[in-house]
C-alpha atoms as a PDB file:
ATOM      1  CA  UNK A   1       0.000   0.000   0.000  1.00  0.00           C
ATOM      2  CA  UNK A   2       2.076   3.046   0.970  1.00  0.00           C
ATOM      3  CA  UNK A   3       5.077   1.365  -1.278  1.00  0.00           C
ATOM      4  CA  UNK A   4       2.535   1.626  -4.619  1.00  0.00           C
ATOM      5  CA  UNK A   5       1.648   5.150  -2.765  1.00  0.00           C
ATOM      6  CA  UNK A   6       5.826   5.869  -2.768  1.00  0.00           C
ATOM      7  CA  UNK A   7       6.525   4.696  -5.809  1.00  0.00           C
ATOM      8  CA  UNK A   8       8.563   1.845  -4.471  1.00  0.00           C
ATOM      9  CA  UNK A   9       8.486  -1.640  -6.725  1.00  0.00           C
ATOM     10  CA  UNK A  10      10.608  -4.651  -6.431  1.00  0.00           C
ATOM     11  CA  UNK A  11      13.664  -3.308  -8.807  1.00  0.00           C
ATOM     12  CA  UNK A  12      14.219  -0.461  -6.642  1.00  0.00           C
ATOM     13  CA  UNK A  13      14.480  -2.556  -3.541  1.00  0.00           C
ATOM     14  CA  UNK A  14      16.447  -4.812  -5.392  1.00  0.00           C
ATOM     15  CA  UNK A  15      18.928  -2.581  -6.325  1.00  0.00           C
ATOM     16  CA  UNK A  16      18.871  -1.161  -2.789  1.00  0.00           C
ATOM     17  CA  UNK A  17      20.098  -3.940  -1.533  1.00  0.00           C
ATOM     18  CA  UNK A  18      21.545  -5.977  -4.063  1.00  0.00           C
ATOM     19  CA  UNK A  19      24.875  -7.819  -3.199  1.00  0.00           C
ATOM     20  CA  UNK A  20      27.636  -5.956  -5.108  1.00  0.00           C
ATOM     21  CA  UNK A  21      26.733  -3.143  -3.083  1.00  0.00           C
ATOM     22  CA  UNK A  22      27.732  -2.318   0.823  1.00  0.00           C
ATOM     23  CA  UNK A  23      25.063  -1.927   3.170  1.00  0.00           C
ATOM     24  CA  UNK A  24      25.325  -0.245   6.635  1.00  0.00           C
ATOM     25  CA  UNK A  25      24.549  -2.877   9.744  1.00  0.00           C
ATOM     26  CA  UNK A  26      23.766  -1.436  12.966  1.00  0.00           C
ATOM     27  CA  UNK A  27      23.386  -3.397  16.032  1.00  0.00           C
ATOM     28  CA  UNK A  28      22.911  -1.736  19.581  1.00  0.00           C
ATOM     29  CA  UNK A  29      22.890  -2.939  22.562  1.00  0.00           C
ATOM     30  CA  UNK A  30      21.390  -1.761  26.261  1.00  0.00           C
ATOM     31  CA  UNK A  31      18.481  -1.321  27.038  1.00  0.00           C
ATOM     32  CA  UNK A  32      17.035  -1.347  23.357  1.00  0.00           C
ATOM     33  CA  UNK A  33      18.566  -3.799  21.363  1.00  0.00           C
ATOM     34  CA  UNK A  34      18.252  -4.238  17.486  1.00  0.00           C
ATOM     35  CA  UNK A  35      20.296  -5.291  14.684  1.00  0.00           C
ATOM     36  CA  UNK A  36      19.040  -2.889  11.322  1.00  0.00           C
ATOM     37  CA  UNK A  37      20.235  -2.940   8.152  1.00  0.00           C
ATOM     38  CA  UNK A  38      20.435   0.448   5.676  1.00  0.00           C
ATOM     39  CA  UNK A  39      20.487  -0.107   1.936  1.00  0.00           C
ATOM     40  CA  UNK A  40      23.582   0.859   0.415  1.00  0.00           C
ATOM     41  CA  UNK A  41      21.962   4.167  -0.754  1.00  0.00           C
ATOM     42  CA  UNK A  42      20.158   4.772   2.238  1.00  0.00           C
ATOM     43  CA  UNK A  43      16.537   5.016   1.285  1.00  0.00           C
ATOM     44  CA  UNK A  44      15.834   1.695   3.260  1.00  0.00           C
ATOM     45  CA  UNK A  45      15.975   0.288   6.579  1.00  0.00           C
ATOM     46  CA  UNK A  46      15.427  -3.438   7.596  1.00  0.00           C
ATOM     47  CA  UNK A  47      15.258  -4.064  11.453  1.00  0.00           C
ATOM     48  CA  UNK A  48      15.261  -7.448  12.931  1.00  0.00           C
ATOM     49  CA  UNK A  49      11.973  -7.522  15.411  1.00  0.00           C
ATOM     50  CA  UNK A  50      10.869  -9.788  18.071  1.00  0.00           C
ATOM     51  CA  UNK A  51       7.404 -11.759  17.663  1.00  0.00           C
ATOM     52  CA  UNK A  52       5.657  -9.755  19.799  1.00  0.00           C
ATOM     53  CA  UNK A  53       6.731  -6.473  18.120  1.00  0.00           C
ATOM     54  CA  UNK A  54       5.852  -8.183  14.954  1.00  0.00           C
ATOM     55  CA  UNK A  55       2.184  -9.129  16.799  1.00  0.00           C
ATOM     56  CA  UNK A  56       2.085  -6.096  17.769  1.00  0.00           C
ATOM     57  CA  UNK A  57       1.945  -4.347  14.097  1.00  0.00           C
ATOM     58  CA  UNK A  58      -0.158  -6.723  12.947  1.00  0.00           C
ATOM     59  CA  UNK A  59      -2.255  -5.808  15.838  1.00  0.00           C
ATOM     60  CA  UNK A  60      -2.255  -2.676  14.427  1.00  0.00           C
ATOM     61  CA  UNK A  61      -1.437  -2.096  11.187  1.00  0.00           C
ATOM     62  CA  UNK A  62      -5.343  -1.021  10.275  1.00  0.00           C
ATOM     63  CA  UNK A  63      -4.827   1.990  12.709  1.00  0.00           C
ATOM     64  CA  UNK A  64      -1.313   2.841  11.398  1.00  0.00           C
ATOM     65  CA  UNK A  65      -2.077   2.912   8.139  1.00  0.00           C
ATOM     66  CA  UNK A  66      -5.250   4.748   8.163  1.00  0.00           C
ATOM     67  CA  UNK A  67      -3.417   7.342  10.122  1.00  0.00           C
ATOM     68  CA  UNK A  68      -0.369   7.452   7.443  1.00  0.00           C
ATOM     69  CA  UNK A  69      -2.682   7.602   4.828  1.00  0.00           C
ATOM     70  CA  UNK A  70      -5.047  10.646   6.513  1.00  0.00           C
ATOM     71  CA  UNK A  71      -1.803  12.575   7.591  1.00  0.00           C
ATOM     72  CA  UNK A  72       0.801  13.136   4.811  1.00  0.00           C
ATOM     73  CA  UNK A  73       2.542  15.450   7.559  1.00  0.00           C
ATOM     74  CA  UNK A  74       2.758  12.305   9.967  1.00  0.00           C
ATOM     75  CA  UNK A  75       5.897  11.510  11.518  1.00  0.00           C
ATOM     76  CA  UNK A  76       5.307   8.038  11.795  1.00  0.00           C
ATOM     77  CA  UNK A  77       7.705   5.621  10.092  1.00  0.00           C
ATOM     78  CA  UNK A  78       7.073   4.612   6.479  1.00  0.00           C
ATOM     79  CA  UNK A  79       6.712   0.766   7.129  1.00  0.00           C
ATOM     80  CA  UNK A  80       6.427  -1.225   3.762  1.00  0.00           C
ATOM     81  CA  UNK A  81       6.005  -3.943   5.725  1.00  0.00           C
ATOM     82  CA  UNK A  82       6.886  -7.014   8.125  1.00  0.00           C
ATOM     83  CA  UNK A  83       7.685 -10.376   7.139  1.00  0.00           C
ATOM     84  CA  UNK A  84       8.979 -13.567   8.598  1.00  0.00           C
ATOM     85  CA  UNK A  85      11.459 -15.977   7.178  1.00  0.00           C
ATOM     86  CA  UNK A  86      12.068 -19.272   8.082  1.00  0.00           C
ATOM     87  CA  UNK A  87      15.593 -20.905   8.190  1.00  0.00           C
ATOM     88  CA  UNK A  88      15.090 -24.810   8.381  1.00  0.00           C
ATOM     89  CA  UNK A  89      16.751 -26.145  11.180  1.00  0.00           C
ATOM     90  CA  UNK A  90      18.107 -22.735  12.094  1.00  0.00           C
ATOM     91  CA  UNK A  91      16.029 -19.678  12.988  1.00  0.00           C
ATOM     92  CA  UNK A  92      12.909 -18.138  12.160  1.00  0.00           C
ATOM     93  CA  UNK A  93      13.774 -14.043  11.573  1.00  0.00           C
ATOM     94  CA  UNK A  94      11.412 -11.630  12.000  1.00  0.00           C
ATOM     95  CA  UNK A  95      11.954  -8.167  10.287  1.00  0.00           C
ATOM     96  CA  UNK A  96      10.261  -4.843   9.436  1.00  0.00           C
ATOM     97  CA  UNK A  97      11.380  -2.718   5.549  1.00  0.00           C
ATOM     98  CA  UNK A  98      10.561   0.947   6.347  1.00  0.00           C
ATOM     99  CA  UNK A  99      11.675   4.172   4.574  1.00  0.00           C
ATOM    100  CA  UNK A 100      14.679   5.794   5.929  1.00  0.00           C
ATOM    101  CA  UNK A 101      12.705   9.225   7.186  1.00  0.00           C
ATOM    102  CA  UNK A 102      16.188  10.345   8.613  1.00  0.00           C
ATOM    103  CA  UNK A 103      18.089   9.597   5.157  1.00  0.00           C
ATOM    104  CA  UNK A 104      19.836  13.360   4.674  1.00  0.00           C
ATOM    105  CA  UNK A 105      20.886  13.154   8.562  1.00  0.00           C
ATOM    106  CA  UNK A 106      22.528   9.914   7.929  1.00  0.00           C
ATOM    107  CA  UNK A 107      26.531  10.271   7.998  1.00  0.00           C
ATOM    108  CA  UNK A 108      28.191   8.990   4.510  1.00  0.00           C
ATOM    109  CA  UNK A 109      30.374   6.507   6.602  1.00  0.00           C
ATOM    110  CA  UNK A 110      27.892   4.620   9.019  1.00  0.00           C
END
């Protein structure tokens, strides 16, 4: 919904975050922790969630985007969305593909 709304299709995330590019990882750690990833150019951000947080959205998600889509002057996060992928015998991994908001305030080297 608000990537159609964006302008945001599957090449452009592709290219975002395609391999032959760097992209930024963050983790911190204290009292919030969470690992995100920016796209090499920036525009993107994945962050690794926890099931509840990802519950949580789901929980909401109605509310959120009625909200972003009422209030273009919202400072809400652009979330594209939140998806879950399953590692066989491994890990299942959780994460949330939102617009960087913040991109011009992001340092060149992260």
């Amino acid at each position: 919904m608000l990537q159609a709304r964006d302008g945001i299709d599957y090449k452009q995330l592709k290219k975002s975050f395609e391999n032959k590019h760097k992209c930024h990882f963050l983790k911190r750690e204290g009292l919030i922790k969470s690992t995100v990833l920016y796209s090499h150019d920036k525009r993107f951000i994945i962050k690794i969630i926890s099931t509840s947080e990802m519950s949580n959205f789901i929980r909401i998600q109605n509310e959120y985007y009625r909200e972003i889509r009422e209030r273009s002057d919202s400072f809400l996060p652009k979330i594209y969305g939140v998806y879950q992928i399953n590692i066989p015998f491994q890990a299942t991994v959780n994460f949330m593909l939102m617009a960087n908001i913040i991109q011009p305030l992001i340092p060149g080297n992260l």
